[in-house]
C-alpha atoms as a PDB file:
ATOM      1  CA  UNK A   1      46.874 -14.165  24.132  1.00  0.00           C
ATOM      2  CA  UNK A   2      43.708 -13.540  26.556  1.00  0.00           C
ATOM      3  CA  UNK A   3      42.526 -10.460  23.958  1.00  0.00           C
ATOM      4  CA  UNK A   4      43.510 -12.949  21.152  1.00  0.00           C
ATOM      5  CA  UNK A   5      40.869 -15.746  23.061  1.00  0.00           C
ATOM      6  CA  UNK A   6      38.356 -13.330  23.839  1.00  0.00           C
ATOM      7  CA  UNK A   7      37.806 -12.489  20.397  1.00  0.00           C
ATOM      8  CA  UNK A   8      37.908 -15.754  19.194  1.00  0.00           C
ATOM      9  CA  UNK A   9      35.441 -16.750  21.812  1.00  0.00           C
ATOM     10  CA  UNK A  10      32.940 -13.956  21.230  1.00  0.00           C
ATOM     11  CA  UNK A  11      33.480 -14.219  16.722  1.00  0.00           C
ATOM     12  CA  UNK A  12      32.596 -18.384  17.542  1.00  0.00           C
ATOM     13  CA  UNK A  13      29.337 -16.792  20.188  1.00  0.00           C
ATOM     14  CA  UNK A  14      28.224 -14.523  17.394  1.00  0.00           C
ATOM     15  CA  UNK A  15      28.608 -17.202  14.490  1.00  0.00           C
ATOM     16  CA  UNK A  16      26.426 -19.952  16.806  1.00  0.00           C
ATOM     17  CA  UNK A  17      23.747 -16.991  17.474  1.00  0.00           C
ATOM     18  CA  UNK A  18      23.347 -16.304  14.117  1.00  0.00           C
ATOM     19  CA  UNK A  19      23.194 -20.191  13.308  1.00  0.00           C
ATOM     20  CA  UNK A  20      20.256 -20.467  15.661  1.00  0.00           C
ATOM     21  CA  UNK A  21      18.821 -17.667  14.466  1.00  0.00           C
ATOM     22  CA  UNK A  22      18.704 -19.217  10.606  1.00  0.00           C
ATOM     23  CA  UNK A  23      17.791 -22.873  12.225  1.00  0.00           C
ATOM     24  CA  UNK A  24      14.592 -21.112  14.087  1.00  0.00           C
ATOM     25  CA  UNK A  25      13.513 -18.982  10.903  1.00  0.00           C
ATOM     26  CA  UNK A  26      13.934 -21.910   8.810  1.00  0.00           C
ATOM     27  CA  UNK A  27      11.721 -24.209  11.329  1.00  0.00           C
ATOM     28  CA  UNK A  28       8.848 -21.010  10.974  1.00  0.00           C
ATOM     29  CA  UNK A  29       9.022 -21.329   7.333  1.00  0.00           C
ATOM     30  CA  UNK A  30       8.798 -24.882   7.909  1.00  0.00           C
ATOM     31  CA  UNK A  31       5.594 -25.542   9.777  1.00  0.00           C
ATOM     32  CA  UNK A  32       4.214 -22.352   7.726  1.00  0.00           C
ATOM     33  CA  UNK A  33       1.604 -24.374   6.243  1.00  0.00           C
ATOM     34  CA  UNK A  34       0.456 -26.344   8.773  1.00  0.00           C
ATOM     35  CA  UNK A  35      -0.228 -22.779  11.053  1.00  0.00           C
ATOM     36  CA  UNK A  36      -2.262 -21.469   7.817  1.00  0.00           C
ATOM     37  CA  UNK A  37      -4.365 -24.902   8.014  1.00  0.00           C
ATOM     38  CA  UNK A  38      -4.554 -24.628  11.556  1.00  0.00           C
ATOM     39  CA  UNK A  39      -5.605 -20.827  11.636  1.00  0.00           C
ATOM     40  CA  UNK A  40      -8.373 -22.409   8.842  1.00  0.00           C
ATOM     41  CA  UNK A  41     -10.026 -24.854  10.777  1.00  0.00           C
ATOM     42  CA  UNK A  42      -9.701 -22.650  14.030  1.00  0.00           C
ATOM     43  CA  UNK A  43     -10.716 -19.350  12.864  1.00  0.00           C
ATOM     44  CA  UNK A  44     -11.424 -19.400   9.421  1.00  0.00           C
ATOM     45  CA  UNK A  45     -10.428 -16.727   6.543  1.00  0.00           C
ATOM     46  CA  UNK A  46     -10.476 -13.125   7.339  1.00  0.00           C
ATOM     47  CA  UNK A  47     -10.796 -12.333   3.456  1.00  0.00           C
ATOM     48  CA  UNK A  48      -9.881 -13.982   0.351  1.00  0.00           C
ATOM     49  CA  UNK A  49      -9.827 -12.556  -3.518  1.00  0.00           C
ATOM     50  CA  UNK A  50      -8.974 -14.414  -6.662  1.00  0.00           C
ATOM     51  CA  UNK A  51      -5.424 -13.745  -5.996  1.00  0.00           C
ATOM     52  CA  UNK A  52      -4.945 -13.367  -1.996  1.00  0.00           C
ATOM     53  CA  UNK A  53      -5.918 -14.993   1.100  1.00  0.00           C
ATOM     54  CA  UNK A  54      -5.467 -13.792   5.136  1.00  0.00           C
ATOM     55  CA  UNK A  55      -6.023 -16.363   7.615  1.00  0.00           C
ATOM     56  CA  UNK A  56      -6.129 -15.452  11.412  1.00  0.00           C
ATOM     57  CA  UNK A  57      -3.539 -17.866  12.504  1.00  0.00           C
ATOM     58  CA  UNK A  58      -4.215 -16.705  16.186  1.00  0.00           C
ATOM     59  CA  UNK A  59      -6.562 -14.733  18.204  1.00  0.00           C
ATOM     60  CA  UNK A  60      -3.920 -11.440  17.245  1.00  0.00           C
ATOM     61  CA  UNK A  61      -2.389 -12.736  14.251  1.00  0.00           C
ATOM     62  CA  UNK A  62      -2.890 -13.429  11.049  1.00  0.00           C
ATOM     63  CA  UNK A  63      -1.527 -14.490   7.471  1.00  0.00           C
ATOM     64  CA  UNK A  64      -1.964 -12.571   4.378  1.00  0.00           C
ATOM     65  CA  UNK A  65      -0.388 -13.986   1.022  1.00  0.00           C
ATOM     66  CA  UNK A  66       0.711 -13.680  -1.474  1.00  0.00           C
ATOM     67  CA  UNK A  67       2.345 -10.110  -1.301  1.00  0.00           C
ATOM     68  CA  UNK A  68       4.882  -8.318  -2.839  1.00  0.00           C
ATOM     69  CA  UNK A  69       7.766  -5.950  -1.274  1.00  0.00           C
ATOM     70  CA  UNK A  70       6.493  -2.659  -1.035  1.00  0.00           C
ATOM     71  CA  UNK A  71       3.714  -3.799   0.877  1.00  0.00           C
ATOM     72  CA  UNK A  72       6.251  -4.930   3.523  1.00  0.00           C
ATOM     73  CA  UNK A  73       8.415  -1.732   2.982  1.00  0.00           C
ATOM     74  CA  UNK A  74       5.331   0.488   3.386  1.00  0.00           C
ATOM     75  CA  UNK A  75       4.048  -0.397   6.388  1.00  0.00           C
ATOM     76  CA  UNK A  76       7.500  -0.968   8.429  1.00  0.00           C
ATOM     77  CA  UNK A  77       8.203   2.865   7.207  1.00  0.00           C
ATOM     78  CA  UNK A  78       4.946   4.497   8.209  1.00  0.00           C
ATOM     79  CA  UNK A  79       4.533   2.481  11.888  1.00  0.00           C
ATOM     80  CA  UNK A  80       8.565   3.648  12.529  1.00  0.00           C
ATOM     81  CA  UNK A  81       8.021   6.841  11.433  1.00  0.00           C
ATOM     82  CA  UNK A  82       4.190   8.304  11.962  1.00  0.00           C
ATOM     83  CA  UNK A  83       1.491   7.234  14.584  1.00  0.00           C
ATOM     84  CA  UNK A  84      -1.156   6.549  12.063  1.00  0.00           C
ATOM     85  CA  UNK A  85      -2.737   3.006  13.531  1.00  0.00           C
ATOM     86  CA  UNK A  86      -1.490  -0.319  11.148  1.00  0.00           C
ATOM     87  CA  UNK A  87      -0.906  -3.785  11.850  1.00  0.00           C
ATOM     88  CA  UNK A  88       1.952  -4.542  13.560  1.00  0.00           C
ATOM     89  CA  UNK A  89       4.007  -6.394  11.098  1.00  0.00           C
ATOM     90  CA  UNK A  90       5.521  -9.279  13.078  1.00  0.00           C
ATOM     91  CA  UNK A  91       8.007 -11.199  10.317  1.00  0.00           C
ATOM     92  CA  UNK A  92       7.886 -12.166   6.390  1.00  0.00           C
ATOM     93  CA  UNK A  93       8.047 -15.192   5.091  1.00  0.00           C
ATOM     94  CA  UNK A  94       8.694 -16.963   1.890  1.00  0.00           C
ATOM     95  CA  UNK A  95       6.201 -19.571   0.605  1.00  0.00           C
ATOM     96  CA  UNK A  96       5.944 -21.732  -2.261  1.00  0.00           C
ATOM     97  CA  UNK A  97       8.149 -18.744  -3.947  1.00  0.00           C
ATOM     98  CA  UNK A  98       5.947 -15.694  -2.697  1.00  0.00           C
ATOM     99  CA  UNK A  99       6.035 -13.364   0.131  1.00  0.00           C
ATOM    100  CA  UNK A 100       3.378 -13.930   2.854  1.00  0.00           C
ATOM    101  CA  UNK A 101       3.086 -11.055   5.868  1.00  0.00           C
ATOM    102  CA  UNK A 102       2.674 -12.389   9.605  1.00  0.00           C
ATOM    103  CA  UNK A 103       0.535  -9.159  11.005  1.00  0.00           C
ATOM    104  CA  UNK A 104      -1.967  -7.783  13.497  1.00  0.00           C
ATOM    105  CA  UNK A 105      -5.165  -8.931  13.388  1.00  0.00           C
ATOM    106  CA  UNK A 106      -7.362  -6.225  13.992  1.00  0.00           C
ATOM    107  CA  UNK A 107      -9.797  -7.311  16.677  1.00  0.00           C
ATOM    108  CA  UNK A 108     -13.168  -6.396  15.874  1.00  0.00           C
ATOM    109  CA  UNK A 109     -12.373  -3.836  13.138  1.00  0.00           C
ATOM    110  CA  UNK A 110     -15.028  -3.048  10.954  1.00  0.00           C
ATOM    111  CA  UNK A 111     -14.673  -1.665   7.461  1.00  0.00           C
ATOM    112  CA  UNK A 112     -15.570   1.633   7.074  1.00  0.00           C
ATOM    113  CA  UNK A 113     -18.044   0.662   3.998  1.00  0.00           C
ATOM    114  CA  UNK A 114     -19.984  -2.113   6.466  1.00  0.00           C
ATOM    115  CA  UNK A 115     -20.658   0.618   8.870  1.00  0.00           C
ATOM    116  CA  UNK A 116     -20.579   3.855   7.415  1.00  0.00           C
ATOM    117  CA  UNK A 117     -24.916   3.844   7.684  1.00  0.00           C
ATOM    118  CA  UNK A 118     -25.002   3.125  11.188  1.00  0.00           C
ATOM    119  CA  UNK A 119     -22.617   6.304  11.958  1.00  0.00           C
ATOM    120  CA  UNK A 120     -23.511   9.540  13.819  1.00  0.00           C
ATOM    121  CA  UNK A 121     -22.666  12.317  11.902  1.00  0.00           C
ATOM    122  CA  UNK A 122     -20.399  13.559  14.720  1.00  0.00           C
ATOM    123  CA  UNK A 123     -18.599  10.094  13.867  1.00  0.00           C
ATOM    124  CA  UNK A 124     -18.359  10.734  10.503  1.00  0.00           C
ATOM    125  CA  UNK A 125     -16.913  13.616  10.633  1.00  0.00           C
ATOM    126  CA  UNK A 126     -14.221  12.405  13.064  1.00  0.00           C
ATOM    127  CA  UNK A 127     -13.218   9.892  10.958  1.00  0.00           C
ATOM    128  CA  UNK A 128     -12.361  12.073   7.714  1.00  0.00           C
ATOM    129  CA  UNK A 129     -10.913  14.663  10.250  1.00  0.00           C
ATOM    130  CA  UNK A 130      -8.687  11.943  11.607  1.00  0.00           C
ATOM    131  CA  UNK A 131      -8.102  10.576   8.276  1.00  0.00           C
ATOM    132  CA  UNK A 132      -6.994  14.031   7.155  1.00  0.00           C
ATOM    133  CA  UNK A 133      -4.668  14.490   9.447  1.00  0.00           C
ATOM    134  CA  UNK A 134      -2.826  10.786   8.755  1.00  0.00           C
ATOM    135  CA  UNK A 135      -2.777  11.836   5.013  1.00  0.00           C
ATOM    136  CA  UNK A 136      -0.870  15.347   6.226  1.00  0.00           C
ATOM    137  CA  UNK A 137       1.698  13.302   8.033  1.00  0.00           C
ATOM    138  CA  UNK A 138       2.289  10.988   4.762  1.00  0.00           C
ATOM    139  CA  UNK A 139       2.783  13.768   2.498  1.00  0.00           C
ATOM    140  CA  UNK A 140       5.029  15.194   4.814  1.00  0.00           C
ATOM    141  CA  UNK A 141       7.483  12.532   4.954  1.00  0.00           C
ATOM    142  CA  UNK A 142      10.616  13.258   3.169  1.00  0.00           C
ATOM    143  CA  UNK A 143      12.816   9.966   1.285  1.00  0.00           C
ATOM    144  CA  UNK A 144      16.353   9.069   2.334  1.00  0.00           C
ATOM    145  CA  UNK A 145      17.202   9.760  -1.376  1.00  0.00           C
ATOM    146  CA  UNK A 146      15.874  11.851  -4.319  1.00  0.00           C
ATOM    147  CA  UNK A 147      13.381   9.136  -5.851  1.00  0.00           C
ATOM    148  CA  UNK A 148      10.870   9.610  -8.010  1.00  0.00           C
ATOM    149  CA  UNK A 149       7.899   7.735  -8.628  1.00  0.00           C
ATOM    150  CA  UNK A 150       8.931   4.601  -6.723  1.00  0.00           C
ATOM    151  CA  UNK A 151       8.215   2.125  -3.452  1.00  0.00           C
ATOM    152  CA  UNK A 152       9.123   3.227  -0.642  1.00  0.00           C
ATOM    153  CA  UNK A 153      12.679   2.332  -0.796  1.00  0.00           C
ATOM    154  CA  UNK A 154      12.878   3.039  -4.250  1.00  0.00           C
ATOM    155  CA  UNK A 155      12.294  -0.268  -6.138  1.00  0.00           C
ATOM    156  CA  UNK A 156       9.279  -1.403  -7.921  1.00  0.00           C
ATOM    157  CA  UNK A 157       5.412  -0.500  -7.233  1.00  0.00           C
ATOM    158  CA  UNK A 158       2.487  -2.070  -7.495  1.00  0.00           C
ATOM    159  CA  UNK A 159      -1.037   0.172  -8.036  1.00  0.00           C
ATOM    160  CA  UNK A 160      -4.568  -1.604  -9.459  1.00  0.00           C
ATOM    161  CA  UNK A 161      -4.909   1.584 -11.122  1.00  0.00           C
ATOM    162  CA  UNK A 162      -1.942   0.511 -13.246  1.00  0.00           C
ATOM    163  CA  UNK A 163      -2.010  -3.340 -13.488  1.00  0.00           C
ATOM    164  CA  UNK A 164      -4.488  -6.132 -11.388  1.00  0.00           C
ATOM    165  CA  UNK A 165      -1.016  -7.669 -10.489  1.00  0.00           C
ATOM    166  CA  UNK A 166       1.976  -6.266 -11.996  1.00  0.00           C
ATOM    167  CA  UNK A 167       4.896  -4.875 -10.971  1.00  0.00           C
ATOM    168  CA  UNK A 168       6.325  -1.735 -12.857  1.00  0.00           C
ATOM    169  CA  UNK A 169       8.671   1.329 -12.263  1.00  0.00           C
ATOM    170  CA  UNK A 170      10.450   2.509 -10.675  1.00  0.00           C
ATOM    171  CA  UNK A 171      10.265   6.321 -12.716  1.00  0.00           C
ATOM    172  CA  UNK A 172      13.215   8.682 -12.210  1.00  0.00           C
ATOM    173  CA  UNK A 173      10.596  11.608 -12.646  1.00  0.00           C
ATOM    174  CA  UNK A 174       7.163  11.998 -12.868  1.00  0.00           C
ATOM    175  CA  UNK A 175       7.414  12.772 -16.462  1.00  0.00           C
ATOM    176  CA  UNK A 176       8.833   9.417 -17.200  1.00  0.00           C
ATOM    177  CA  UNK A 177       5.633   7.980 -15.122  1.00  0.00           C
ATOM    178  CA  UNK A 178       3.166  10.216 -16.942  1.00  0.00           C
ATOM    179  CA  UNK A 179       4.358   8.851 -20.461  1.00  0.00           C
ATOM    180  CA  UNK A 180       3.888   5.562 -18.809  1.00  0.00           C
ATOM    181  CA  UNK A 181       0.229   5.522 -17.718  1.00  0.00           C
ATOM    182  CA  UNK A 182      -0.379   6.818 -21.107  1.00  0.00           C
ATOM    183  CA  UNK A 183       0.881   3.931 -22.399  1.00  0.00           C
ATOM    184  CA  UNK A 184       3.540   5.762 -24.749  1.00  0.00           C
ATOM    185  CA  UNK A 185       1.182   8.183 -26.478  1.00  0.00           C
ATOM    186  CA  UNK A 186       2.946  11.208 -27.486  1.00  0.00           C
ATOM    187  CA  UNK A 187       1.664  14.456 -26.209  1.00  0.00           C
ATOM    188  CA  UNK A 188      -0.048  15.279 -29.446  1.00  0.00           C
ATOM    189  CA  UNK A 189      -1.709  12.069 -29.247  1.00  0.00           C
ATOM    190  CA  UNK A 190      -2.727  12.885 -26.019  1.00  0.00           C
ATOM    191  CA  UNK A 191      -4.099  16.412 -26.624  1.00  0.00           C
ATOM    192  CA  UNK A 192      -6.258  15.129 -29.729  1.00  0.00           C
ATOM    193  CA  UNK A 193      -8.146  12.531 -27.952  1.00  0.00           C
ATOM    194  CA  UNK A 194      -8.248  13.918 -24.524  1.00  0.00           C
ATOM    195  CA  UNK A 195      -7.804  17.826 -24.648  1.00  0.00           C
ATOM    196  CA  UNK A 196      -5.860  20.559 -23.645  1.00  0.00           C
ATOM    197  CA  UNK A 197      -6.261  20.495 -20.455  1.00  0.00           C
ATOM    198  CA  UNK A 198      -5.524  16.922 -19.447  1.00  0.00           C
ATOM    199  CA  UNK A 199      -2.029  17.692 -21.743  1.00  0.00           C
ATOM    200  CA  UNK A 200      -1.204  20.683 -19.360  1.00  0.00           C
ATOM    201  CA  UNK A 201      -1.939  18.198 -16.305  1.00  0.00           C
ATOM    202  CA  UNK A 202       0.922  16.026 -17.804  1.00  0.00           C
ATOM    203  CA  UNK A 203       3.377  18.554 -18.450  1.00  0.00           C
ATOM    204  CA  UNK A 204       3.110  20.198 -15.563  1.00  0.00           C
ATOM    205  CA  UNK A 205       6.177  19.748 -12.681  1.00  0.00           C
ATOM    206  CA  UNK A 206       4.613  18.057  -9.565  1.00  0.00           C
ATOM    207  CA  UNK A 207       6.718  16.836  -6.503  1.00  0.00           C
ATOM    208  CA  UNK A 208       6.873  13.477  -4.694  1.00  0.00           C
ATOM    209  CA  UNK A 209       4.797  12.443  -1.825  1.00  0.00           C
ATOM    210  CA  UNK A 210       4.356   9.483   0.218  1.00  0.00           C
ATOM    211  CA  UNK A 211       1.085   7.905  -0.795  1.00  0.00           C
ATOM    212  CA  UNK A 212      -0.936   4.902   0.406  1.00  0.00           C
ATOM    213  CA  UNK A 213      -2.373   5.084  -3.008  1.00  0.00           C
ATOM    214  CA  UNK A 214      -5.710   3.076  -1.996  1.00  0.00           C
ATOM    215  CA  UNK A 215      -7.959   4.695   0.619  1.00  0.00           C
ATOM    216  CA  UNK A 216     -11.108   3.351  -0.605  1.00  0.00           C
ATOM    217  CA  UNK A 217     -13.749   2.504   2.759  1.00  0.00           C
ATOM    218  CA  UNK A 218     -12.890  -1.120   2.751  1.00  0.00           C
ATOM    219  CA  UNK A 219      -9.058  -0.495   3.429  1.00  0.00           C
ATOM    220  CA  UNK A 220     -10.298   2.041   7.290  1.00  0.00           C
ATOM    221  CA  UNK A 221     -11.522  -0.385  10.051  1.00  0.00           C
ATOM    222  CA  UNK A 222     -13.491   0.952  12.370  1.00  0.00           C
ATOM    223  CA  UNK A 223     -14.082   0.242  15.710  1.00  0.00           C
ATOM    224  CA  UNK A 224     -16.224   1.871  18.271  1.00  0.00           C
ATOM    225  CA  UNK A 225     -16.669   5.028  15.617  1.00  0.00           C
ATOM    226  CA  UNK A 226     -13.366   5.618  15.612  1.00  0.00           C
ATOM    227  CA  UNK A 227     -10.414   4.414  13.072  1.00  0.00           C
ATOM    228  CA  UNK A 228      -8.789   1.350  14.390  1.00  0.00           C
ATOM    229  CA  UNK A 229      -6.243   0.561  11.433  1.00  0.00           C
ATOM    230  CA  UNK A 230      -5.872   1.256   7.910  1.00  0.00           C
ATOM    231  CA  UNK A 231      -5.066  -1.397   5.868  1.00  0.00           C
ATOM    232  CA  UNK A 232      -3.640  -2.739   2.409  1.00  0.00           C
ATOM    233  CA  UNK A 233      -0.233  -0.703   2.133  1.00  0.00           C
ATOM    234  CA  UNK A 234       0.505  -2.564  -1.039  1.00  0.00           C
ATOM    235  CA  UNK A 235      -0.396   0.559  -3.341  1.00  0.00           C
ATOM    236  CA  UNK A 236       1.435   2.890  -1.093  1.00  0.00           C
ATOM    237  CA  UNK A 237       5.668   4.524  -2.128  1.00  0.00           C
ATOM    238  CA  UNK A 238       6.318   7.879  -3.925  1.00  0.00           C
ATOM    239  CA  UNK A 239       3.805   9.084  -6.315  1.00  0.00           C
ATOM    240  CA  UNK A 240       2.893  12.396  -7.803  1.00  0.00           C
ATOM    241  CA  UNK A 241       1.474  14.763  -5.090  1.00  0.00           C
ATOM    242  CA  UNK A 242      -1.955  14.248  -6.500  1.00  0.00           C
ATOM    243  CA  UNK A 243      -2.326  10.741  -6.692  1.00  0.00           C
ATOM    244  CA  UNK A 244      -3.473   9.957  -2.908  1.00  0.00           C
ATOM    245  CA  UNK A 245      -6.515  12.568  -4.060  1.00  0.00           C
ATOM    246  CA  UNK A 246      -7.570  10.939  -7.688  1.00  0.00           C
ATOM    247  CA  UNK A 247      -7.422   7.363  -5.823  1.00  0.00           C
ATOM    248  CA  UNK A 248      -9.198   8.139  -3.429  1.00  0.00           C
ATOM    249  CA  UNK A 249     -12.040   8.964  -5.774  1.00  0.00           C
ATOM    250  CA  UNK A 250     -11.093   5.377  -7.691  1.00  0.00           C
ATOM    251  CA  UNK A 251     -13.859   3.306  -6.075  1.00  0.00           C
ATOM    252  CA  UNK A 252     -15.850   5.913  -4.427  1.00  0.00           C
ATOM    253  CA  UNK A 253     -19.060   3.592  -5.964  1.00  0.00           C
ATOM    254  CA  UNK A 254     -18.669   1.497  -2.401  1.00  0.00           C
ATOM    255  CA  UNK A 255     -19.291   5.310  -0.048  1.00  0.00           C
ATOM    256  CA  UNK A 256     -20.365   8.151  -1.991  1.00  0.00           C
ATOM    257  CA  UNK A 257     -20.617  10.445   1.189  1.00  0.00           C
ATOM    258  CA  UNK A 258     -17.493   9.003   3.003  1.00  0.00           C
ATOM    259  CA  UNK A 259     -15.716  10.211  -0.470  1.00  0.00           C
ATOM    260  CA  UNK A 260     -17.108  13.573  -0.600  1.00  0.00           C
ATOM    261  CA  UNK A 261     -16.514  14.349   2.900  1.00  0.00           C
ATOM    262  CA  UNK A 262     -12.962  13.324   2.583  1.00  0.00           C
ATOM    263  CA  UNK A 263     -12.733  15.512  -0.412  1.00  0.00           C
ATOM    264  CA  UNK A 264     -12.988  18.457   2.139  1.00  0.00           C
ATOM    265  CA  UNK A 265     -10.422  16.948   3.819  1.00  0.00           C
ATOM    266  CA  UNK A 266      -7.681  16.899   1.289  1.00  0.00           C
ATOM    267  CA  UNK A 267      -5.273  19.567  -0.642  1.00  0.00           C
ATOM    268  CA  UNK A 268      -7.770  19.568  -4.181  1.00  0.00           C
ATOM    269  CA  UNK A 269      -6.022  18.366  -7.626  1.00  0.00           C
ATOM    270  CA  UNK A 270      -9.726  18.812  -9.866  1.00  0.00           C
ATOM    271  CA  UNK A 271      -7.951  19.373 -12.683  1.00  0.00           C
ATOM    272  CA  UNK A 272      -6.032  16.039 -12.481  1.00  0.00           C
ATOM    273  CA  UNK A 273      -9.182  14.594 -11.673  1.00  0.00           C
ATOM    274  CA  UNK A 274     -10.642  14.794 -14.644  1.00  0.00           C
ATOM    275  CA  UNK A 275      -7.509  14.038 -16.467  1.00  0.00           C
ATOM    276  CA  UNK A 276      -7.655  10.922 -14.944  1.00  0.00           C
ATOM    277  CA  UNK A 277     -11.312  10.139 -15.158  1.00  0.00           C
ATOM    278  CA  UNK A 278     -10.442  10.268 -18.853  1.00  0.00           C
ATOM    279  CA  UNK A 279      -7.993   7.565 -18.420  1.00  0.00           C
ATOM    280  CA  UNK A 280      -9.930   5.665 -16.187  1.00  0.00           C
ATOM    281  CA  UNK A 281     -12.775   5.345 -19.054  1.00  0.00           C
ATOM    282  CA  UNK A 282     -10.407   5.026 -22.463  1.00  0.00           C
ATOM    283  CA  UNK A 283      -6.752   3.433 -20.405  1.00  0.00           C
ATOM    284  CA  UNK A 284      -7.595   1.982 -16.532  1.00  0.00           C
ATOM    285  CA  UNK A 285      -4.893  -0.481 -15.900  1.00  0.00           C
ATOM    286  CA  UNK A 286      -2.592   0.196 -19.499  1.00  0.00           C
ATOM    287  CA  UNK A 287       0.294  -2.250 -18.037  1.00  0.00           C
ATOM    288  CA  UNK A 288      -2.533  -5.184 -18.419  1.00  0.00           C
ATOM    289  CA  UNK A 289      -3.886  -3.630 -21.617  1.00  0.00           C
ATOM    290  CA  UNK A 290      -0.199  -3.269 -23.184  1.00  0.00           C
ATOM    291  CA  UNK A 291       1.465  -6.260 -21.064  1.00  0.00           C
ATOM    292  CA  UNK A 292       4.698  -6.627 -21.987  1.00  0.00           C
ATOM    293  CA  UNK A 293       5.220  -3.654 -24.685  1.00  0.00           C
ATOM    294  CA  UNK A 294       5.349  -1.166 -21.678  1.00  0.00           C
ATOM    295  CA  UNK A 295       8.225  -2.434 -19.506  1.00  0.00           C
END
């Protein structure tokens, strides 16, 4: 009878916790909106885009919306299981429908591209040393199961090299995700308008690696010459073991030298390079291109 009542007691315990638990996250989601419009008037935006907005909600948090899930799956894999510097991601939320991300704001962090000029060149090099060394321990992370060109936990990605917006994928090889970003076209296709070469790129076997997938200079704060955070994990999951390399290179227009330095850096895919400098000219972004005739 007393074991009997002790359960009982501690089942009815759990089942109130958890009831709190939903009543507090609801209130959050709740007043939601009226922290974002507080965070406004008290701190103001920390970036906006035609499609996103972060708003410093306090003086170490802040709001970034809309996002999509492997954002959120990126970054709670890499801070559990590297010591590269990100936010700390405090909660999710759902808004109006969408995913918003309570982070870190990153006190004084300067974007590598607002600063880069003003660096010693002992500083510089630091930074792509450093930077180096956090793309090592990515690509040596290993997934809980075989995936292939995925998020991190295996669902859908999201990459501007592919779509502004999109969702697409998962790939159960990197084959499958080749013929993708070539929107369909057959390897004959392929060779005729773009060569040999780029053909042998796409035939070739590569492995999986974990990938931020978007380490252009505005996504590496800086503070005091050194890296504080990098940022924007929404690119990141399991891509071919080139592609941290070619996207690197995407927007290199915004640091030339930061680029090339990093270059030195990193394991060298030239040869996929220039397949994808085709692409970038003739087929940059095919799921927006194509739309719906490539899901």
């Amino acid at each position: 009878m007393t074991i009997t009542f002790i359960l009982i007691s501690a089942t009815l315990a759990d089942s109130a916790q958890q009831s709190t638990m939903r009543l507090w996250s609801d209130a959050l989601e709740l007043v939601l909106p009226l922290r974002i419009w507080l965070g406004r008037r008290l701190f103001g935006t920390v970036g906006s885009s035609p499609s996103r907005i972060m708003v410093r909600i306090t003086p170490t948090r802040m709001i970034k919306r809309p996002c999509d899930s492997p954002e959120l799956e990126a970054m709670s894999y890499v801070a559990a299981n590297t010591d590269i510097p990100v936010p700390r991601l405090y909660r999710s939320h759902r808004w109006l429908g969408k995913l918003a991300l309570e982070m870190e704001y990153i006190e004084r962090g300067i974007p590598l591209v607002s600063c880069w000029a003003e660096l010693s060149a002992e500083q510089k090099q630091n930074i792509v040393t450093d930077l180096g060394s956090y793309i090592e321990q990515l690509r040596a992370l290993k997934p809980a199961k075989n995936f292939g060109v995925s998020s991190t936990e295996g669902g859908r990605c999201r990459d501007v090299r592919v779509s502004t917006w999109r969702l697409f994928g998962p790939f159960e090889n990197v084959a499958s995700f080749h013929e993708f970003i070539r929107g369909g076209m057959p390897a004959e296709a392929f060779d005729d308008r773009f060569g040999d070469d780029s053909v042998r790129v796409h035939q070739r076997n590569y492995s999986v690696r974990f990938t931020h997938g978007d380490l252009a200079s505005l996504n590496i704060l800086i503070r005091d010459g050194k890296i504080a955070s990098i940022i924007d994990w929404e690119c990141a999951g399991w891509y071919r073991e080139y592609w941290e390399y070619t996207k690197a290179l995407y927007n290199r227009v915004y640091a030339p030298e930061f680029h090339q330095m990093l270059q030195e850096q990193m394991v060298r895919y030239d040869a996929e390079l220039e397949t994808e400098r085709f692409l970038w000219r003739w087929f940059d972004q095919p799921l927006d291109q194509l739309g719906g005739d490539l899901q």
